[in-house]
PDB file of N, CA and C in Angstrom:
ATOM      1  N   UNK A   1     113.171  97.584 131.682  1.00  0.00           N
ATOM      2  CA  UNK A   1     113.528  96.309 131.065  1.00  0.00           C
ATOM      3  C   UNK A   1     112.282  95.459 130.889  1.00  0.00           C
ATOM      4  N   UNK A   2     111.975  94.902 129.987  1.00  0.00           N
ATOM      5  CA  UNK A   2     110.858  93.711 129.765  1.00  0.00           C
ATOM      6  C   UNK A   2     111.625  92.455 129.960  1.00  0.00           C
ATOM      7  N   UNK A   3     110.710  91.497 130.557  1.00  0.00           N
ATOM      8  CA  UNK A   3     111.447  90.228 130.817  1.00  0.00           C
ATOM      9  C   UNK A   3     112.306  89.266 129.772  1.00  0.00           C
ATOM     10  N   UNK A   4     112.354  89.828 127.815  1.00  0.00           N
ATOM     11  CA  UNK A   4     113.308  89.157 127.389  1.00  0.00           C
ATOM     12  C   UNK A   4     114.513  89.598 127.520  1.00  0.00           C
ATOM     13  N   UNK A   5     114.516  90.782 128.436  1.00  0.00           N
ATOM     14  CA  UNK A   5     115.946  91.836 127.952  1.00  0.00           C
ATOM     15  C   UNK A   5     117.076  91.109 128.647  1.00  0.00           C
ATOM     16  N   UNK A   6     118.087  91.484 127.951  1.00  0.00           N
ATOM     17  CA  UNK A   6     119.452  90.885 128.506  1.00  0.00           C
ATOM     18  C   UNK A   6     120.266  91.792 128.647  1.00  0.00           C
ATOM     19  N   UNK A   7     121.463  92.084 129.326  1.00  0.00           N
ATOM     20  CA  UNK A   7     122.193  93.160 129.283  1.00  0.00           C
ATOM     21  C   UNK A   7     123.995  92.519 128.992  1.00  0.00           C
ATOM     22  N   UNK A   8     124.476  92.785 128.221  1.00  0.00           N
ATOM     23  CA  UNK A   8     126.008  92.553 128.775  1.00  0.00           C
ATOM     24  C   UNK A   8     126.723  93.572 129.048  1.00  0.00           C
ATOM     25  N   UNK A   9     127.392  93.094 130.366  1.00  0.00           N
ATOM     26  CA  UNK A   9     128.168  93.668 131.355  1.00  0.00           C
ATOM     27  C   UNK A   9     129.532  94.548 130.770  1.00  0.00           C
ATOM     28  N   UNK A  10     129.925  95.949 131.279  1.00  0.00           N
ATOM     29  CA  UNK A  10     131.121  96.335 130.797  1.00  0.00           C
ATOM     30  C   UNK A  10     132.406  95.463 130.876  1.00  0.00           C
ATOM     31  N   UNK A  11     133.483  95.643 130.308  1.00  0.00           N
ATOM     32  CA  UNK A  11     134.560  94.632 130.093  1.00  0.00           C
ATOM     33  C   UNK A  11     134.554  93.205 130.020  1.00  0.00           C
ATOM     34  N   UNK A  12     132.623  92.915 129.802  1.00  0.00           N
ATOM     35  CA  UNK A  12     132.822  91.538 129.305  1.00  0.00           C
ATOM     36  C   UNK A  12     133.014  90.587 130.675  1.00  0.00           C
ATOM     37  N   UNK A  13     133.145  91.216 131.718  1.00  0.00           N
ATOM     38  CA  UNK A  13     132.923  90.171 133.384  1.00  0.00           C
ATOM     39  C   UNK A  13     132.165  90.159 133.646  1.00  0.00           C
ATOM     40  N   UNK A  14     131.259  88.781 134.426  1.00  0.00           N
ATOM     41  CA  UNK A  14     130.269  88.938 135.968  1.00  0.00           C
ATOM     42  C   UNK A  14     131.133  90.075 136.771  1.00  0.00           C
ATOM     43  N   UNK A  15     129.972  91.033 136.606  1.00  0.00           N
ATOM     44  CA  UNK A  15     130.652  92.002 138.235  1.00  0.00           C
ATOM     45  C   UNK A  15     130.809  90.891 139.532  1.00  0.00           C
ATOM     46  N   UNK A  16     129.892  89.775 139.681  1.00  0.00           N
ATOM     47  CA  UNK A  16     129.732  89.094 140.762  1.00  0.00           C
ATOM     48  C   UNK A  16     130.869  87.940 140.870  1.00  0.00           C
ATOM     49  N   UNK A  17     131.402  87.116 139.952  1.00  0.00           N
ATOM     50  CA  UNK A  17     132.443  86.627 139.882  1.00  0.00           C
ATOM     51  C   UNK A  17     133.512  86.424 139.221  1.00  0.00           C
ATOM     52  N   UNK A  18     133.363  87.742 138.297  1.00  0.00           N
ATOM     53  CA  UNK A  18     134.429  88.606 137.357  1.00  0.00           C
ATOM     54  C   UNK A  18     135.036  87.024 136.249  1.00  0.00           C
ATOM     55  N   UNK A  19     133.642  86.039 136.336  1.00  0.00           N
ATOM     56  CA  UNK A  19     134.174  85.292 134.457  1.00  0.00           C
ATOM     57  C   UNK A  19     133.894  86.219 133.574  1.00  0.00           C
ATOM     58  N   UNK A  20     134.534  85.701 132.562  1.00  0.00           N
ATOM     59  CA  UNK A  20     134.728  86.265 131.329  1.00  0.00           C
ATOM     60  C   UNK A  20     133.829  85.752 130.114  1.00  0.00           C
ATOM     61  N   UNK A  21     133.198  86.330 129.174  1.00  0.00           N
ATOM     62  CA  UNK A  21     132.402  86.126 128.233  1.00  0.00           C
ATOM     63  C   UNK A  21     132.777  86.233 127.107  1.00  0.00           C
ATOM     64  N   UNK A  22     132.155  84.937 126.051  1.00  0.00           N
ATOM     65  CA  UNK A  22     132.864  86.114 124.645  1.00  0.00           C
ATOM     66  C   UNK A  22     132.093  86.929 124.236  1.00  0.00           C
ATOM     67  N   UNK A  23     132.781  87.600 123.437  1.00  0.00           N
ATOM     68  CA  UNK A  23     132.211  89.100 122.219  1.00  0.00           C
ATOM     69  C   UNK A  23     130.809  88.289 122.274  1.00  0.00           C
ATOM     70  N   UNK A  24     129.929  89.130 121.954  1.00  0.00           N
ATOM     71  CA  UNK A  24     128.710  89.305 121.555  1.00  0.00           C
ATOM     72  C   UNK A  24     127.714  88.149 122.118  1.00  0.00           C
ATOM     73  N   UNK A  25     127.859  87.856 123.003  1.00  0.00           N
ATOM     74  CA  UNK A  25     127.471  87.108 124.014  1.00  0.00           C
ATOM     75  C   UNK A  25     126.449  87.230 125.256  1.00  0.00           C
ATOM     76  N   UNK A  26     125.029  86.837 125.167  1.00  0.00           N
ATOM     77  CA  UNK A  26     124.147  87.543 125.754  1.00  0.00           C
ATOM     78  C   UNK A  26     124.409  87.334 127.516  1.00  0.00           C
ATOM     79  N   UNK A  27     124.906  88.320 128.297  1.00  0.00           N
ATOM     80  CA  UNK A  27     125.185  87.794 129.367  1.00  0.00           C
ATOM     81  C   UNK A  27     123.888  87.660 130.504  1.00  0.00           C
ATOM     82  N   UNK A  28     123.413  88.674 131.125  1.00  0.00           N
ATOM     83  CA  UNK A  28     122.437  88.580 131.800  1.00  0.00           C
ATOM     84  C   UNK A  28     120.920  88.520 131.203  1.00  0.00           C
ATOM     85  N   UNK A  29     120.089  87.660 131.747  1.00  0.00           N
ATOM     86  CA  UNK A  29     118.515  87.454 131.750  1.00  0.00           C
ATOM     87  C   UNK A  29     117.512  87.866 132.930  1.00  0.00           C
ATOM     88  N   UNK A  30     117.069  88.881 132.625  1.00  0.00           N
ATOM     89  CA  UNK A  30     116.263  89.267 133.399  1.00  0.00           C
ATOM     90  C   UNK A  30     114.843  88.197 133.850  1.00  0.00           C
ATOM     91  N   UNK A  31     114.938  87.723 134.490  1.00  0.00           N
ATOM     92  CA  UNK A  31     113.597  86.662 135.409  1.00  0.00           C
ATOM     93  C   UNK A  31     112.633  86.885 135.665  1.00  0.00           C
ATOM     94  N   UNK A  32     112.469  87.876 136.802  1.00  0.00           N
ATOM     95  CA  UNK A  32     111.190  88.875 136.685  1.00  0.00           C
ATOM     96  C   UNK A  32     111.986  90.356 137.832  1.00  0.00           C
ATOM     97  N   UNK A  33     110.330  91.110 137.430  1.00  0.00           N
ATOM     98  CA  UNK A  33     110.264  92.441 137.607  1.00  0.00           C
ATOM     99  C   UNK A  33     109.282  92.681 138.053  1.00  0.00           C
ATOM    100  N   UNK A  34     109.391  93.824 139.390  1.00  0.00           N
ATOM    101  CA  UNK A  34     108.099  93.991 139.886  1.00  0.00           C
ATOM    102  C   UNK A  34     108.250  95.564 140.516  1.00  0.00           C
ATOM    103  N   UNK A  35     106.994  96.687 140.257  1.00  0.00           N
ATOM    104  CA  UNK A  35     107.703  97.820 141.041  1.00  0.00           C
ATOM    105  C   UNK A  35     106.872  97.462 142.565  1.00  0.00           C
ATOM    106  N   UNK A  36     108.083  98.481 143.482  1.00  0.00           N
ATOM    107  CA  UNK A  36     107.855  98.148 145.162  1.00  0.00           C
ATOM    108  C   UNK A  36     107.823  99.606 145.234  1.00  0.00           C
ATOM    109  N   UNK A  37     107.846  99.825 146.436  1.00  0.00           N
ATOM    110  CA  UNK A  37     108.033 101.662 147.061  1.00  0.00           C
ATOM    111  C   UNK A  37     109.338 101.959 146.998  1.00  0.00           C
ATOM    112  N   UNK A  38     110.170 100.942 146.997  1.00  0.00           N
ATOM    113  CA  UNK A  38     111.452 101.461 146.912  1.00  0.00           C
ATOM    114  C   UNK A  38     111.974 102.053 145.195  1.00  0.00           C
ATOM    115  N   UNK A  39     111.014 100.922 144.639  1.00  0.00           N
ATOM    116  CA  UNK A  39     111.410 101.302 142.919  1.00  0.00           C
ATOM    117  C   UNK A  39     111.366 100.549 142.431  1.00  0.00           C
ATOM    118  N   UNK A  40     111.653  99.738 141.072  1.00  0.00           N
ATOM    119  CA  UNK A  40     111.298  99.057 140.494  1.00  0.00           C
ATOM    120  C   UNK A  40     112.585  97.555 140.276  1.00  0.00           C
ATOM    121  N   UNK A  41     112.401  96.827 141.193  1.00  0.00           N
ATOM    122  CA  UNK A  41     112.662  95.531 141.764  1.00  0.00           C
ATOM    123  C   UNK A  41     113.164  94.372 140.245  1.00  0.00           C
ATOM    124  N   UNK A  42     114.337  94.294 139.849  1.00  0.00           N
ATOM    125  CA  UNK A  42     114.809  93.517 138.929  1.00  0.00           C
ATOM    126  C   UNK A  42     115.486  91.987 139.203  1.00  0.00           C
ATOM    127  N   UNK A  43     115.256  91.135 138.801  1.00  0.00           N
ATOM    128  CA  UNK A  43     115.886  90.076 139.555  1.00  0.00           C
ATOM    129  C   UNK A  43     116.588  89.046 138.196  1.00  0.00           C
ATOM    130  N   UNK A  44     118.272  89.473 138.089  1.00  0.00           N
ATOM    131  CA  UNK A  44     118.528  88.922 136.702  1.00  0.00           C
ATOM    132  C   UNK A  44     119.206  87.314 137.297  1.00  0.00           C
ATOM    133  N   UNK A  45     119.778  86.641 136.414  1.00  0.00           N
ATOM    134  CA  UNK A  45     120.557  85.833 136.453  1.00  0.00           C
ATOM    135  C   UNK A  45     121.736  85.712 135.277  1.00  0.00           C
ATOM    136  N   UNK A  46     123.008  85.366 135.298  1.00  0.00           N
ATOM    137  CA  UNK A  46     123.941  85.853 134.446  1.00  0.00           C
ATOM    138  C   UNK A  46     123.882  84.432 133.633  1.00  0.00           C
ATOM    139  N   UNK A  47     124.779  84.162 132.640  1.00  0.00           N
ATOM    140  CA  UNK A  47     125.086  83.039 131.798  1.00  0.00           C
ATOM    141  C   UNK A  47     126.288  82.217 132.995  1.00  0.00           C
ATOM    142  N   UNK A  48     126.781  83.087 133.681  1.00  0.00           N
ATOM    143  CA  UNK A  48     128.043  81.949 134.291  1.00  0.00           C
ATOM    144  C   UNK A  48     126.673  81.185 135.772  1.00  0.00           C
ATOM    145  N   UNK A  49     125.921  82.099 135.711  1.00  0.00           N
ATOM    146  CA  UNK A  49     124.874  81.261 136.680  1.00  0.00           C
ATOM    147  C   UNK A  49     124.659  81.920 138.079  1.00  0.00           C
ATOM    148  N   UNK A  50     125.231  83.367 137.864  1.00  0.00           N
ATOM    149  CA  UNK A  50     125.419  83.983 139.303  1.00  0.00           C
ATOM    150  C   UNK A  50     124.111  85.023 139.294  1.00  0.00           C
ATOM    151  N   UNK A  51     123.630  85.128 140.597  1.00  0.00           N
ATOM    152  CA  UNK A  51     122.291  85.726 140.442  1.00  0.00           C
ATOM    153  C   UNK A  51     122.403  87.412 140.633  1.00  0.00           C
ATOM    154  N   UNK A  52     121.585  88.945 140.493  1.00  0.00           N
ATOM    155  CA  UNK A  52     121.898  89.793 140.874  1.00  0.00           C
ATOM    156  C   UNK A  52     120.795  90.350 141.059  1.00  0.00           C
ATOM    157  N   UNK A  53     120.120  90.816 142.225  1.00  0.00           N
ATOM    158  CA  UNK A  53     118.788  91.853 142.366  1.00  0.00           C
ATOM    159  C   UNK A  53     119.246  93.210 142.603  1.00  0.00           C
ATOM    160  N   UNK A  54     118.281  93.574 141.312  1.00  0.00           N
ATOM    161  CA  UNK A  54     118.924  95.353 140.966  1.00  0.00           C
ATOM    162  C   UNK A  54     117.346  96.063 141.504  1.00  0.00           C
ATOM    163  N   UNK A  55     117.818  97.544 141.672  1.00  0.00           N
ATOM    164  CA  UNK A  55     116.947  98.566 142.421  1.00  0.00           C
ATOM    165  C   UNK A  55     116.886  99.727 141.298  1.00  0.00           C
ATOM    166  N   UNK A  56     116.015 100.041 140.399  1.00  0.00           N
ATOM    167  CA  UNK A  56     115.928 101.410 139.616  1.00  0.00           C
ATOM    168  C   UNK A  56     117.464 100.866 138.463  1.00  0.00           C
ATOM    169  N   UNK A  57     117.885  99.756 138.964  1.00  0.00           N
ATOM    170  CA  UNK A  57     119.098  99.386 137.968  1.00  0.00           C
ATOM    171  C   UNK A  57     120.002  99.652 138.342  1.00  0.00           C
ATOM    172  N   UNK A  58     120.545  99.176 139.755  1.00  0.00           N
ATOM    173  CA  UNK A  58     121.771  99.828 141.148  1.00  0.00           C
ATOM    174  C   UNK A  58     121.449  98.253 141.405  1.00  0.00           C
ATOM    175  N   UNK A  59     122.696  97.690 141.416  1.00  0.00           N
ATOM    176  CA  UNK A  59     123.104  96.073 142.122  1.00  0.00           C
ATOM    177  C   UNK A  59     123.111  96.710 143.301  1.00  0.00           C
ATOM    178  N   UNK A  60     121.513  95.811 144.226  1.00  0.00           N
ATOM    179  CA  UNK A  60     122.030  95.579 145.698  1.00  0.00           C
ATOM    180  C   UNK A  60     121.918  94.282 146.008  1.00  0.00           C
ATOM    181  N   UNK A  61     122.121  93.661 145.675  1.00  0.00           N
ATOM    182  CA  UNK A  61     122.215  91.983 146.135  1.00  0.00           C
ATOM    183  C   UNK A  61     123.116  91.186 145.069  1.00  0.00           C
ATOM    184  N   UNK A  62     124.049  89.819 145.509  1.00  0.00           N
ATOM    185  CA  UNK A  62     124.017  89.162 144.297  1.00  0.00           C
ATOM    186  C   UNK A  62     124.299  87.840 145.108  1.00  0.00           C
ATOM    187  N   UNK A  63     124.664  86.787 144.338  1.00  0.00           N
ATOM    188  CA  UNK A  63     124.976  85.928 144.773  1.00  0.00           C
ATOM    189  C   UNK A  63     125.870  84.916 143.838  1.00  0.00           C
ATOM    190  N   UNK A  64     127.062  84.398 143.602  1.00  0.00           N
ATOM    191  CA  UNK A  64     127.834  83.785 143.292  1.00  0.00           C
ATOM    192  C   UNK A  64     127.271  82.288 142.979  1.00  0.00           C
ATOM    193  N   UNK A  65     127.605  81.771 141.168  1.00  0.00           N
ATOM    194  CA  UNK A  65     126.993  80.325 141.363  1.00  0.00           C
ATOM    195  C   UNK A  65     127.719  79.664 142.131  1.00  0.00           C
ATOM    196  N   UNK A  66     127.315  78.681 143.112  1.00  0.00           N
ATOM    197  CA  UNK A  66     128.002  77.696 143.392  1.00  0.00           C
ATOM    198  C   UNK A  66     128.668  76.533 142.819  1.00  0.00           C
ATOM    199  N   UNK A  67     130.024  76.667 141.944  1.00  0.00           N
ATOM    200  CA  UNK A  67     130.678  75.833 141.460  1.00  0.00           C
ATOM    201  C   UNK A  67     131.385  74.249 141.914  1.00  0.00           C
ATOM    202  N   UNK A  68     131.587  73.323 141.594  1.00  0.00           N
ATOM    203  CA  UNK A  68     131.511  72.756 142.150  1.00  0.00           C
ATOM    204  C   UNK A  68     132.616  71.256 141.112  1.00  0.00           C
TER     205      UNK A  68
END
């Protein structure tokens, strides 16, 4: 991924707090990127505002926006 890339999510949800998007709707922004020993370290943020750090492109972290 290069840092303009965006991805949208299958069925159109945050995996992280399953909102909904419309059609053609850029959902995630990749922030930055860095490779580690483990692999190459992604750190996106979604449009509903929820954060997700991916591994080789495997969600192991996320975090839910805080709504309010």
């Amino acid at each position: 991924m290069t840092p303009a890339s965006t991805v949208i999510p299958p069925g159109d949800r945050c995996p992280v707090c399953h909102e909904s998007t419309p059609e053609e709707t850029e959902w995630w922004t990749l922030r930055s990127h860095h490779p580690t020993s483990e692999g190459e370290v992604e750190y996106c943020v979604g449009n509903c505002g929820c954060l997700a750090v991916l591994v080789d492109g495997e969600m192991v972290k996320s975090l839910a926006a805080n709504r309010r």
